[in-house]
C-alpha atoms as a PDB file:
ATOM      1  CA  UNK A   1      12.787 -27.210 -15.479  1.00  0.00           C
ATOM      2  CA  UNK A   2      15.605 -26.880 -18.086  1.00  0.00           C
ATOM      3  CA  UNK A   3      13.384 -27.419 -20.796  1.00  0.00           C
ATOM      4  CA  UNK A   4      11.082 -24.452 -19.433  1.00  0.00           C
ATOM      5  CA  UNK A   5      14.116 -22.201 -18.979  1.00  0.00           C
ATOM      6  CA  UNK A   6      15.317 -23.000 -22.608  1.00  0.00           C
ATOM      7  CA  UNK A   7      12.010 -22.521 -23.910  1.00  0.00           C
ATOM      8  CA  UNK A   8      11.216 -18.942 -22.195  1.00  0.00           C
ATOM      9  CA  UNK A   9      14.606 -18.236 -24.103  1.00  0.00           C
ATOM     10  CA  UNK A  10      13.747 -18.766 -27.154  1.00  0.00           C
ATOM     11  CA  UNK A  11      11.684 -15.308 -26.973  1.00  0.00           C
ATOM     12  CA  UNK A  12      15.149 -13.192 -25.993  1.00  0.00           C
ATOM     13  CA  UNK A  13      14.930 -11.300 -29.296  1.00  0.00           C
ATOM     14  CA  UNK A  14      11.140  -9.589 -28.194  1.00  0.00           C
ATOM     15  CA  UNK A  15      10.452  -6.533 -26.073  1.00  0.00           C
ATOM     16  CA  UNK A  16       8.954  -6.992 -22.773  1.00  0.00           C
ATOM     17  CA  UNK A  17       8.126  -4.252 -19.882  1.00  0.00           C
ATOM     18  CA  UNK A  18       9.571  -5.726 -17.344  1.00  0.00           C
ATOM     19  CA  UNK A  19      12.118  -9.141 -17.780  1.00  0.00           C
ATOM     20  CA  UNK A  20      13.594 -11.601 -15.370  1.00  0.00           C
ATOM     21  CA  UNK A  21      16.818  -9.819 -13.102  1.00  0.00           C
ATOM     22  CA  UNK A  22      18.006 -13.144 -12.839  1.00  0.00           C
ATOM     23  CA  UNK A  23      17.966 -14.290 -16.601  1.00  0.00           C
ATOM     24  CA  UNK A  24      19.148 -10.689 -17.450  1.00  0.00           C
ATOM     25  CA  UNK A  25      22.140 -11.546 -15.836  1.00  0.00           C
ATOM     26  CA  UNK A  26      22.857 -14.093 -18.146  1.00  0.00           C
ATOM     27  CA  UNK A  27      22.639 -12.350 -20.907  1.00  0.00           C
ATOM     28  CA  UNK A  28      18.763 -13.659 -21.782  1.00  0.00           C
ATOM     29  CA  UNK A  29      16.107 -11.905 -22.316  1.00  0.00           C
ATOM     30  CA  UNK A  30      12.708 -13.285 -20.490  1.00  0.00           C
ATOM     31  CA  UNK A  31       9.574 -12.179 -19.714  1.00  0.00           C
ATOM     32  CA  UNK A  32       9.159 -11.326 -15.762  1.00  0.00           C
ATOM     33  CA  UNK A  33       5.851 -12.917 -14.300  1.00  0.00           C
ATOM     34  CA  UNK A  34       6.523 -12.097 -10.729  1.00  0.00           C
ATOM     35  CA  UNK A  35       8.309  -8.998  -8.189  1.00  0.00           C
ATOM     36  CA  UNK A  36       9.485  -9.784  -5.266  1.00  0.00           C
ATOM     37  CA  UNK A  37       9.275  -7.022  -2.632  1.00  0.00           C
ATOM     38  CA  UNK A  38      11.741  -8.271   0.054  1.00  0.00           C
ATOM     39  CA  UNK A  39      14.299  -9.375  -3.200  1.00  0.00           C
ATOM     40  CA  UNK A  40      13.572  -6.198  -5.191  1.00  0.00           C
ATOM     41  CA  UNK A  41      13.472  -8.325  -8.424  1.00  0.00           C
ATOM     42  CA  UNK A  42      11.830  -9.078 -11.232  1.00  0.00           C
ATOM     43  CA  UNK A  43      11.514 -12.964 -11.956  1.00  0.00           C
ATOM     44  CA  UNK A  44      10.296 -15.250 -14.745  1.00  0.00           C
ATOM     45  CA  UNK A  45       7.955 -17.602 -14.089  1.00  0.00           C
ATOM     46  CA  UNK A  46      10.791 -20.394 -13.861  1.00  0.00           C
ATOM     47  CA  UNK A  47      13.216 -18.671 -11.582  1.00  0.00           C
ATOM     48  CA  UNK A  48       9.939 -17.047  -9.181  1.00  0.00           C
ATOM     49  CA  UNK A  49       9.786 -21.664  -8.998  1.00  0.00           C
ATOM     50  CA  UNK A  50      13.289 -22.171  -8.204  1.00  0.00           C
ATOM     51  CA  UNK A  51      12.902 -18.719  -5.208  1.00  0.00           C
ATOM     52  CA  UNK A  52       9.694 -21.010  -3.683  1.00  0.00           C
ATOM     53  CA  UNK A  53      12.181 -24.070  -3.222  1.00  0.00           C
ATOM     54  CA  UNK A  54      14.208 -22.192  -0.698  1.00  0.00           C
ATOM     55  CA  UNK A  55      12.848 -22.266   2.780  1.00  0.00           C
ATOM     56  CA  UNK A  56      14.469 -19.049   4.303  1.00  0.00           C
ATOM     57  CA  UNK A  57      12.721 -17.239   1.089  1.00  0.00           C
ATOM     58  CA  UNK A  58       9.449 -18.966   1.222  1.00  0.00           C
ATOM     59  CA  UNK A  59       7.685 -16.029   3.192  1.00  0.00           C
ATOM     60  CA  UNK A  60       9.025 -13.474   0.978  1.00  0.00           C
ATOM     61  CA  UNK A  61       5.676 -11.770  -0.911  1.00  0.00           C
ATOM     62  CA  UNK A  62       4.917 -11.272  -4.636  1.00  0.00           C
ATOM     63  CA  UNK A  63       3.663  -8.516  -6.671  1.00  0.00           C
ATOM     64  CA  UNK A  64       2.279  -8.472 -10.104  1.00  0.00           C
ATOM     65  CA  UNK A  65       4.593  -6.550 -12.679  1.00  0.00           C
ATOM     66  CA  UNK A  66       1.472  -4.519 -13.531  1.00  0.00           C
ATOM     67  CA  UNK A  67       1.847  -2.812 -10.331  1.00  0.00           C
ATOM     68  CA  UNK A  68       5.519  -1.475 -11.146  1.00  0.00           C
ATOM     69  CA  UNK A  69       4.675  -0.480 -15.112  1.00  0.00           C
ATOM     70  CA  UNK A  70       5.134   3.179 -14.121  1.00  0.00           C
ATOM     71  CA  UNK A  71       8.372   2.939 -12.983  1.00  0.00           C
ATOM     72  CA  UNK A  72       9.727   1.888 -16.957  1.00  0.00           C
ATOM     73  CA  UNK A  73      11.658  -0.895 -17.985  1.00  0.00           C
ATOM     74  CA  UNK A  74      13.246  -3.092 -14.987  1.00  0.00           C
ATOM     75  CA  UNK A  75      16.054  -2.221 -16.875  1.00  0.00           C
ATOM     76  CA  UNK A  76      16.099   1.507 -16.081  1.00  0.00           C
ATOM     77  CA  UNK A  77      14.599   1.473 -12.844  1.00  0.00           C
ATOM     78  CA  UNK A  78      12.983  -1.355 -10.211  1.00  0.00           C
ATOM     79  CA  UNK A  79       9.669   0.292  -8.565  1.00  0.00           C
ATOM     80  CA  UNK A  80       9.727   0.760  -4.699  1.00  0.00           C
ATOM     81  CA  UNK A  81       7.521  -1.047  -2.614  1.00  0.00           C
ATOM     82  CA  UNK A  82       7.637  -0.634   1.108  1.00  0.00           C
ATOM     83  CA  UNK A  83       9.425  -3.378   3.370  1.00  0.00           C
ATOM     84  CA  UNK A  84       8.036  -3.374   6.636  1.00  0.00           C
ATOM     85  CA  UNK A  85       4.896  -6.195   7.016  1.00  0.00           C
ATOM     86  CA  UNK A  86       1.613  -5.390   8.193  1.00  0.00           C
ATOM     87  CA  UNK A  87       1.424  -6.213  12.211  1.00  0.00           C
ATOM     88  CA  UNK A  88      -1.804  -7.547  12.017  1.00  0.00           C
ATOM     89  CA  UNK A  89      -1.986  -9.620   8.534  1.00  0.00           C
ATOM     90  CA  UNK A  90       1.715 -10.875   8.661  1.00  0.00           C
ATOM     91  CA  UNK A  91       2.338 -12.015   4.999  1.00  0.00           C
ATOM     92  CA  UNK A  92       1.219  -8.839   3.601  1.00  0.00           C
ATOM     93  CA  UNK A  93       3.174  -5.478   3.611  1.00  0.00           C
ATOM     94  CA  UNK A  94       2.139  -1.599   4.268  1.00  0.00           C
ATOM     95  CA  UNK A  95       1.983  -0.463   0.940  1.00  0.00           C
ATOM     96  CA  UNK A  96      -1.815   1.477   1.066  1.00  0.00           C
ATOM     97  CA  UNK A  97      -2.107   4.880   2.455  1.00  0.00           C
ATOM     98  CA  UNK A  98      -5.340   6.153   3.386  1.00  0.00           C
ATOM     99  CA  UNK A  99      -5.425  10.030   3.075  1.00  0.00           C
ATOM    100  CA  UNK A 100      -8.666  10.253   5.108  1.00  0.00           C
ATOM    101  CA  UNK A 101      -7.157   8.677   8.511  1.00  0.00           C
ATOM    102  CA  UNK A 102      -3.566   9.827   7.801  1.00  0.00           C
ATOM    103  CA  UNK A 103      -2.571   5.763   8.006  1.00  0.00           C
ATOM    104  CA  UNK A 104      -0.884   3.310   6.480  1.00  0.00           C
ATOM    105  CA  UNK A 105      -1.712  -0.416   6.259  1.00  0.00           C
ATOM    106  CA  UNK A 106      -1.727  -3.261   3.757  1.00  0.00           C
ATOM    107  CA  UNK A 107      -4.287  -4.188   0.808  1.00  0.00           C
ATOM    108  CA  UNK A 108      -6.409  -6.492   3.759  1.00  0.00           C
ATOM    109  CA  UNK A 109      -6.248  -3.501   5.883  1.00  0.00           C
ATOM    110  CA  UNK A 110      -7.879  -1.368   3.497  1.00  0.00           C
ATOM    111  CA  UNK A 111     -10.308  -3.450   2.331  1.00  0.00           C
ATOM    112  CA  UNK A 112     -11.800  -3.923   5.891  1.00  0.00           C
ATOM    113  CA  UNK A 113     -10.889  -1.582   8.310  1.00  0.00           C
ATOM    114  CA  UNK A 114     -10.562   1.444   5.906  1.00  0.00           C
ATOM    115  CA  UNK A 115     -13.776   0.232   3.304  1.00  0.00           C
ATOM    116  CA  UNK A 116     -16.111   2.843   4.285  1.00  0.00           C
ATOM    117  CA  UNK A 117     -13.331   5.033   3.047  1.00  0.00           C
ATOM    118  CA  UNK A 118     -13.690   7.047  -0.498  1.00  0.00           C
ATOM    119  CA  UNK A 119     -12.020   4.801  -2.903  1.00  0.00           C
ATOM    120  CA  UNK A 120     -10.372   8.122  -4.723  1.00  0.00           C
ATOM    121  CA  UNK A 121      -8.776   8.777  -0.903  1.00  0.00           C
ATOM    122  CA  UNK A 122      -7.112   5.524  -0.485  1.00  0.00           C
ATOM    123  CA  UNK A 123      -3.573   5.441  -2.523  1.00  0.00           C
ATOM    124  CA  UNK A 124      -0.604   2.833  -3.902  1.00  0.00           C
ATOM    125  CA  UNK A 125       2.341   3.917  -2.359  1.00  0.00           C
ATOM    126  CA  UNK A 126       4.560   2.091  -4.812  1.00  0.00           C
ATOM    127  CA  UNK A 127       2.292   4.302  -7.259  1.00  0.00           C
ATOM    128  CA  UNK A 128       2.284   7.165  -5.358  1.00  0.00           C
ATOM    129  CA  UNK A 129       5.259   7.746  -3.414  1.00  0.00           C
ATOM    130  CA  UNK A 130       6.993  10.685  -5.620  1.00  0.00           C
ATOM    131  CA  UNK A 131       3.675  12.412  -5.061  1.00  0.00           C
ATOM    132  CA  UNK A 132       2.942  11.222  -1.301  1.00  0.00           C
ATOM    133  CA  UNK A 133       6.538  11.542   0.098  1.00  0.00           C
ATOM    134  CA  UNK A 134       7.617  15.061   0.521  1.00  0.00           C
ATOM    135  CA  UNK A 135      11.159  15.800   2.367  1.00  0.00           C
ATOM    136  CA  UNK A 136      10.057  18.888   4.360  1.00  0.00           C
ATOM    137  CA  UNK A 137       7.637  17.288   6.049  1.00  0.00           C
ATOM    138  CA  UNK A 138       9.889  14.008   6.392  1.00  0.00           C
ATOM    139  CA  UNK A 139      12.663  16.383   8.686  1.00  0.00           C
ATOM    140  CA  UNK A 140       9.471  18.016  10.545  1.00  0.00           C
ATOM    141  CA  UNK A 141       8.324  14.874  11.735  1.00  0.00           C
ATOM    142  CA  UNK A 142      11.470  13.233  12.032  1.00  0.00           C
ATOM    143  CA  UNK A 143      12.416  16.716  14.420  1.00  0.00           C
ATOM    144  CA  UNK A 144       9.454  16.288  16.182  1.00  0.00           C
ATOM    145  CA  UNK A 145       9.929  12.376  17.091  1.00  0.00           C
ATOM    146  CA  UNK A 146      13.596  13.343  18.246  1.00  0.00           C
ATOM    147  CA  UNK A 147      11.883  16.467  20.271  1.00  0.00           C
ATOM    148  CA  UNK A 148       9.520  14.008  21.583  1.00  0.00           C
ATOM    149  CA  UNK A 149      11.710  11.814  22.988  1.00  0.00           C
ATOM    150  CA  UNK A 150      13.995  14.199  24.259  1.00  0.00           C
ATOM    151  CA  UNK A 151      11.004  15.596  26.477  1.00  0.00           C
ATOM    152  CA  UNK A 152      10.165  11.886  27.493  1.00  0.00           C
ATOM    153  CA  UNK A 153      13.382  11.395  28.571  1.00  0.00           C
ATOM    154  CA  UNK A 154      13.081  14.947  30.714  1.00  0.00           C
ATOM    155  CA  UNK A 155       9.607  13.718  32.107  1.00  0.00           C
ATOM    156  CA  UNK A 156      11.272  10.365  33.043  1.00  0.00           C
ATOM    157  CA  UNK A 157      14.001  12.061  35.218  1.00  0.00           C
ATOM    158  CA  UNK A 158      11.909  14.276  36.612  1.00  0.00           C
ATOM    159  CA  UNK A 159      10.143  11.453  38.190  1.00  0.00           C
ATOM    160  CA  UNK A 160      13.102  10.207  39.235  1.00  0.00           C
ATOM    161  CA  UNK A 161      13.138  12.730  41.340  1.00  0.00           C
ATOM    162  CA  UNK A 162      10.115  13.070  42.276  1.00  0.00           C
ATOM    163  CA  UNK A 163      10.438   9.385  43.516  1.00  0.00           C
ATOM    164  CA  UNK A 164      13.457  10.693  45.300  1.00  0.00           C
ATOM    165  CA  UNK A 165      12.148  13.659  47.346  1.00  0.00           C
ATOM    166  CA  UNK A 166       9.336  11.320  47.841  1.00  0.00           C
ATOM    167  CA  UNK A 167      11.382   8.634  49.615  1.00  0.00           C
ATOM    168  CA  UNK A 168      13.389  11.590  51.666  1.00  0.00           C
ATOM    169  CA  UNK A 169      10.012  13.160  52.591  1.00  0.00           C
ATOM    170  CA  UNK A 170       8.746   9.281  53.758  1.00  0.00           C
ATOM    171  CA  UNK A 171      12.080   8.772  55.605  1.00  0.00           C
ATOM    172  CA  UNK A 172      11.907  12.202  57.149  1.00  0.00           C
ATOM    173  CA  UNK A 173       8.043  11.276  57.919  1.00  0.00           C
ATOM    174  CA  UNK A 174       9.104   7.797  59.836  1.00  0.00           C
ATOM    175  CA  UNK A 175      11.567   8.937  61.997  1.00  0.00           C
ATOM    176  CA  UNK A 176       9.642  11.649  63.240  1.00  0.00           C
ATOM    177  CA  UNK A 177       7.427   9.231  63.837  1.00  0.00           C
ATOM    178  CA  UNK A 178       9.324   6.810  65.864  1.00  0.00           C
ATOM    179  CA  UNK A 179      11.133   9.548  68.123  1.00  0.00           C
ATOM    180  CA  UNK A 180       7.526  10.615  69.396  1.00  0.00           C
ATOM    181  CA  UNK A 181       6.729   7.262  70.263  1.00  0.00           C
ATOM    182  CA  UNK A 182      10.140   6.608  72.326  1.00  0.00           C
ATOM    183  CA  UNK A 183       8.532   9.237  75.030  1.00  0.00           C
ATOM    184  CA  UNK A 184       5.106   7.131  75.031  1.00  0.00           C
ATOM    185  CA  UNK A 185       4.370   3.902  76.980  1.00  0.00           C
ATOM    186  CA  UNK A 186       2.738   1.023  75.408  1.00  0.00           C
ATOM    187  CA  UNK A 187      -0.849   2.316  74.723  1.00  0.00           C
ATOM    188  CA  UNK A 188       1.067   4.598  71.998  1.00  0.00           C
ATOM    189  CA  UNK A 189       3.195   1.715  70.518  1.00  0.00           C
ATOM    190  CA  UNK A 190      -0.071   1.034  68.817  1.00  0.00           C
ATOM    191  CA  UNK A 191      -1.410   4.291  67.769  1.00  0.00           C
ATOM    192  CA  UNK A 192       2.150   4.666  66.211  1.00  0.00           C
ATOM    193  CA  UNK A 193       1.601   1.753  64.273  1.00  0.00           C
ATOM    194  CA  UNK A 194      -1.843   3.098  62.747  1.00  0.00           C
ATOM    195  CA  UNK A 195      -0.184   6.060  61.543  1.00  0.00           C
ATOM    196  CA  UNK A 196       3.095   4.037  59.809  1.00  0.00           C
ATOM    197  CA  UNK A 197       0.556   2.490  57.893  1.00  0.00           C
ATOM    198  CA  UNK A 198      -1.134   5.775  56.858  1.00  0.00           C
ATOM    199  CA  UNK A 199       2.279   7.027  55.735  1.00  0.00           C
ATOM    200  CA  UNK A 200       3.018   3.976  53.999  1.00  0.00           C
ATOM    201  CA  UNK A 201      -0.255   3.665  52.139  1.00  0.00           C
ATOM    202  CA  UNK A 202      -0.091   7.480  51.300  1.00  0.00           C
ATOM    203  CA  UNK A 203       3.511   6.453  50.145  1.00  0.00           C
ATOM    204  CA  UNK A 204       2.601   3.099  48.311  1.00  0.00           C
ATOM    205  CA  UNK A 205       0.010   4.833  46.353  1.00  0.00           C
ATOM    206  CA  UNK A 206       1.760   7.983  44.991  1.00  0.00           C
ATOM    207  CA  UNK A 207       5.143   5.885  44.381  1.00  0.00           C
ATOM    208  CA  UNK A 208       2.803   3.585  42.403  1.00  0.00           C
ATOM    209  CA  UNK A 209       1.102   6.607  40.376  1.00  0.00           C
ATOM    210  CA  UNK A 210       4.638   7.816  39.640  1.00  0.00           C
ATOM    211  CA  UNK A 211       5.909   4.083  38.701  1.00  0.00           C
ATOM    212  CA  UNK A 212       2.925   3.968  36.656  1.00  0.00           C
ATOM    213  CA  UNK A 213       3.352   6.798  34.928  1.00  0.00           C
ATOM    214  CA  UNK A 214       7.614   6.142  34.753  1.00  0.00           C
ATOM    215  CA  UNK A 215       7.107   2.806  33.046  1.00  0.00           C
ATOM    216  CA  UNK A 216       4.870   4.257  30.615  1.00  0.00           C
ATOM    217  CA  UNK A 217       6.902   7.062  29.188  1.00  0.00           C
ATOM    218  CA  UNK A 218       9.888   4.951  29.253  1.00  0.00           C
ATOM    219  CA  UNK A 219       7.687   2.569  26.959  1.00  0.00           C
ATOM    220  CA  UNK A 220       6.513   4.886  24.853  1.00  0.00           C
ATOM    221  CA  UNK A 221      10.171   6.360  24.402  1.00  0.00           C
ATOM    222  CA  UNK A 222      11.269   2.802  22.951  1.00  0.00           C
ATOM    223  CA  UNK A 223       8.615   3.041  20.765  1.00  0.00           C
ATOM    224  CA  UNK A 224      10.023   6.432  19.599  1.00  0.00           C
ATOM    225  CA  UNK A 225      13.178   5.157  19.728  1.00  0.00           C
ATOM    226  CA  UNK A 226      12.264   2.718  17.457  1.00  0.00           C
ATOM    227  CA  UNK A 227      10.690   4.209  14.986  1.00  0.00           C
ATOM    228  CA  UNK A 228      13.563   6.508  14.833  1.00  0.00           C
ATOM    229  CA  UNK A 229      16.056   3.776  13.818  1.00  0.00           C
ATOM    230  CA  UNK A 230      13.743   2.739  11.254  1.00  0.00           C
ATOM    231  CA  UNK A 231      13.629   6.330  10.028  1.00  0.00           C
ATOM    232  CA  UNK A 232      17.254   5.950   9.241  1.00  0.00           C
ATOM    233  CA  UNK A 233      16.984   2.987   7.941  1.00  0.00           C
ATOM    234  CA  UNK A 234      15.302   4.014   5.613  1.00  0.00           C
ATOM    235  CA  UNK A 235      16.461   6.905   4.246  1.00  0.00           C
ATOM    236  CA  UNK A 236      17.413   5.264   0.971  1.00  0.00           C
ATOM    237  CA  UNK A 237      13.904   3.870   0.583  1.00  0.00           C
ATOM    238  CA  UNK A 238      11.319   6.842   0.073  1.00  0.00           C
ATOM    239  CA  UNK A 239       8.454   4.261   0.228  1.00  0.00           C
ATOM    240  CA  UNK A 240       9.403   2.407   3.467  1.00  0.00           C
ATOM    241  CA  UNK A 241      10.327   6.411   4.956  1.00  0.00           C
ATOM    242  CA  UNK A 242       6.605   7.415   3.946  1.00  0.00           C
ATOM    243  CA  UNK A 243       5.444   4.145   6.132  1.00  0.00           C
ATOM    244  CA  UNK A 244       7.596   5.032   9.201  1.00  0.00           C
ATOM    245  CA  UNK A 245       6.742   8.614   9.080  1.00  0.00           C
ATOM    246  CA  UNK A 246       3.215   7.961   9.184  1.00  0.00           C
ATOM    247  CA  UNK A 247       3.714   5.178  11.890  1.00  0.00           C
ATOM    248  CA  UNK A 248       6.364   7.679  13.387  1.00  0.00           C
ATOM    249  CA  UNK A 249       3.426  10.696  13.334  1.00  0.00           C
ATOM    250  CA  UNK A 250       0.866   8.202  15.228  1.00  0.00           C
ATOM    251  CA  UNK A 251       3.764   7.500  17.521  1.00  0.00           C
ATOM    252  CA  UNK A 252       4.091  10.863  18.399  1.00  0.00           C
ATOM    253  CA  UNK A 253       0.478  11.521  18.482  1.00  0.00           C
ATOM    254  CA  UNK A 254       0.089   9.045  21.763  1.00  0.00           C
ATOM    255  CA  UNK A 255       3.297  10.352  23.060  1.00  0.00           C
ATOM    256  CA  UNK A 256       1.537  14.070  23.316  1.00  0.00           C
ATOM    257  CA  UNK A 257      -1.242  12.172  24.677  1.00  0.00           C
ATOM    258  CA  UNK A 258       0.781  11.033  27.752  1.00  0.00           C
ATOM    259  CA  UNK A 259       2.565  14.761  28.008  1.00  0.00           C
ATOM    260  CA  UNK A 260      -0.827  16.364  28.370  1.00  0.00           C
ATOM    261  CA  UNK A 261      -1.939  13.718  31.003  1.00  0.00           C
ATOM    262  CA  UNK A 262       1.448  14.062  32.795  1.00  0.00           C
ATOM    263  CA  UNK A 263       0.640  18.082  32.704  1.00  0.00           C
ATOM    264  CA  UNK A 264      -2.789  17.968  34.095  1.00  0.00           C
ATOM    265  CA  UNK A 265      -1.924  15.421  36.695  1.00  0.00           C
ATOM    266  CA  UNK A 266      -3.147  16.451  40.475  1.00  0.00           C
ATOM    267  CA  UNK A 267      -0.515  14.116  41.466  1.00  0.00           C
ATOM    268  CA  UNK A 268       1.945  16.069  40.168  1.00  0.00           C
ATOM    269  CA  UNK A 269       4.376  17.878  42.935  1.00  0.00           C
ATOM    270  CA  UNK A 270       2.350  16.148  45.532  1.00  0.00           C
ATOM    271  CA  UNK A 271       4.384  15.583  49.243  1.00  0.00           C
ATOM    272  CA  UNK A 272       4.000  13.956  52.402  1.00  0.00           C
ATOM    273  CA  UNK A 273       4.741  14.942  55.770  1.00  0.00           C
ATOM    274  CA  UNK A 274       3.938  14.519  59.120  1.00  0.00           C
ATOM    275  CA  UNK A 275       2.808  16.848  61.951  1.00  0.00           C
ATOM    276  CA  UNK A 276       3.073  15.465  65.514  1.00  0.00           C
ATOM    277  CA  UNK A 277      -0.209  15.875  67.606  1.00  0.00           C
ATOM    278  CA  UNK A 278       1.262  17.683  71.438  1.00  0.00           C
ATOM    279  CA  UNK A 279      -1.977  17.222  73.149  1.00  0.00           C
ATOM    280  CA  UNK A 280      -1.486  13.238  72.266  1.00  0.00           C
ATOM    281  CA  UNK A 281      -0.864  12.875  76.167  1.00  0.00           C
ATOM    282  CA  UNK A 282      -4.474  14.563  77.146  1.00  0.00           C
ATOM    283  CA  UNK A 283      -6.425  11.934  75.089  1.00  0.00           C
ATOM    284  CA  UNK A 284      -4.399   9.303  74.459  1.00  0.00           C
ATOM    285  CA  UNK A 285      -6.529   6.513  75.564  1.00  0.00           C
ATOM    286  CA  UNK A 286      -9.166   7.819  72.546  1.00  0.00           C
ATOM    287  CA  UNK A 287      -6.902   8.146  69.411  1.00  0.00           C
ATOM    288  CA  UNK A 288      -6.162   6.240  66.523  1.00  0.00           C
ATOM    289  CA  UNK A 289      -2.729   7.721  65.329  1.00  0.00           C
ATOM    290  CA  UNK A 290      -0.140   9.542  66.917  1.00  0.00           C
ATOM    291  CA  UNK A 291      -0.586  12.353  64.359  1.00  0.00           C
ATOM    292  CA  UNK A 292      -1.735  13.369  61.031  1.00  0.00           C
ATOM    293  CA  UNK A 293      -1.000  12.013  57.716  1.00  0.00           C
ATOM    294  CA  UNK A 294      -1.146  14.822  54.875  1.00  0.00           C
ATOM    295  CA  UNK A 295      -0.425  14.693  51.303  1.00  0.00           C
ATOM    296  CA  UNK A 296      -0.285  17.956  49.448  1.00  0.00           C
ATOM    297  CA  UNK A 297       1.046  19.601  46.959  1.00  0.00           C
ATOM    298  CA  UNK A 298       3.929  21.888  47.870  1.00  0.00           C
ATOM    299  CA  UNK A 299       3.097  25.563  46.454  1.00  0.00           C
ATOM    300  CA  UNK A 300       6.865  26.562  45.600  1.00  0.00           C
ATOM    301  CA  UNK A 301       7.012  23.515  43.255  1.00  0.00           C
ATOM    302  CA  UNK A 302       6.847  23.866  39.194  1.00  0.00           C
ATOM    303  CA  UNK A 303       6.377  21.324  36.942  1.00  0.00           C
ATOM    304  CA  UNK A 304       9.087  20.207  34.686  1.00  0.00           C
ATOM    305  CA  UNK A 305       9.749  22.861  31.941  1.00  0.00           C
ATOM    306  CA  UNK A 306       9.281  21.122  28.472  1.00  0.00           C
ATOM    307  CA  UNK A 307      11.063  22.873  25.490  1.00  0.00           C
ATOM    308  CA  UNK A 308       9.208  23.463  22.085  1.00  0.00           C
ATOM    309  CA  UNK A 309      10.895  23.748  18.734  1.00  0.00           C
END
């Protein structure tokens, strides 16, 4: 390996595009072969053989120089690539836009899932970015994942409460229940019974819906969440920001989703309560229940008010 270092330079007197970080450090002047995105360097092809014989750096991924020839000498200026990997092809990164479907993904990506797309519509970003990236739209998106997961947040204590007023209302519901039974003998102990079990199915299922729908805003939240920290993460990066604004529009895109759903849901507001039946003792022999189970909406209830920028 000496012998290949000393030989590559030998050529430190010619001009190259792009020469070895590494070697430039030490005051020689190499050709660069190889960029490594996670490194943000330029190496020859002697020090890109010494990175491969390290095994926390052996997943790190490789770019031609070609790619970065727009960004000048490595010199003046190293050319951005994006960061984050691709979740589906792991060893590659997001750095293909596809102006058709609004998405980002890596070179596999495009070439399979976006290949019906028009060739002049899919995009570099590492070539791109200055055009792609724009910082208006970077705070608008950025305000409206923050927005988002403010009102997220909102829906998720309002079904908090919901789940509260719901376990009042099943409470209340019970003990009516049981001190209508205490003037009954035992024929009613078991007509009581049936209607527990209506109240607690009626119960089961709406805390369920409410659960259901709880656990998924709080999940999509830490998505939002998490695409937020990214967003700050990379602020100095204009190429990874691109990526997690995309990723962070998508995000929000499924988050209205679930706010429309929550707004047109019949479950929404819904109560239970229970109305004692007074001429239990002139049939009692014939029922099934010592009342009736209803589950309504109450009219005086609004939805949660959700706030728009």
């Amino acid at each position: 390996m000496t012998s290949i270092i000393c030989s590559e330079s030998l050529m430190s007197d010619e001009t190259f595009d792009f020469i070895c970080t590494t070697c430039d450090k030490k005051s020689e002047t190499v050709q660069a072969v190889r960029y490594c995105v996670e490194c943000k360097l330029y190496y020859c092809q002697s020090c890109t053989d010494m990175h491969g014989m390290f095994p926390l750096l052996a997943d790190h991924s490789f770019k031609g120089v070609e790619q970065g020839k727009q960004y000048g000498s490595q010199k003046r200026s190293l050319p951005e690539f994006p960061t984050e990997r691709c979740c589906i092809h792991s060893r590659e990164v997001l750095d293909r836009f596809c102006e058709k479907h609004n998405e980002v993904g890596c070179n596999v990506c495009m070439s399979t899932v976006h290949k019906s797309c028009p060739e002049s519509r899919i995009f570099s970003i590492p070539d791109m970015v200055d055009t792609l990236f724009n910082l208006s739209d970077s705070q608008q998106t950025q305000s409206r994942l923050r927005q988002m997961i403010v009102t997220l947040t909102s829906l998720s204590e309002f079904k908090d409460n919901r789940l509260e007023i719901l376990k009042e209302a099943n409470d209340k519901c019970i003990e009516q229940i049981e001190k209508f039974q205490h003037g009954l003998q035992q024929i009613i102990i078991r007509a009581a019974e049936e209607s527990k079990n209506k109240i607690k199915d009626a119960y089961q299922r709406l805390e369920a819906d409410i659960l259901q729908d709880k656990s998924i805003f709080n999940n999509t939240n830490d998505v939002l969440q998490k695409t937020d920290d990214k967003l700050k993460k990379a602020s100095v990066n204009p190429a990874q920001r691109f990526v997690c604004l995309k990723k962070a529009e998508n995000d929000i895109k499924e988050a209205e989703n679930e706010k429309m759903k929550q707004e047109t849901d019949n479950n929404t507001g819904v109560e239970i309560s229970f109305r004692p039946n007074n001429k239990l003792m002139n049939y009692i022999q014939d029922l099934h229940g010592v009342g009736d189970v209803l589950v309504a909406k109450k009219e005086e209830e609004k939805h949660v008010q959700i706030k728009r920028q």
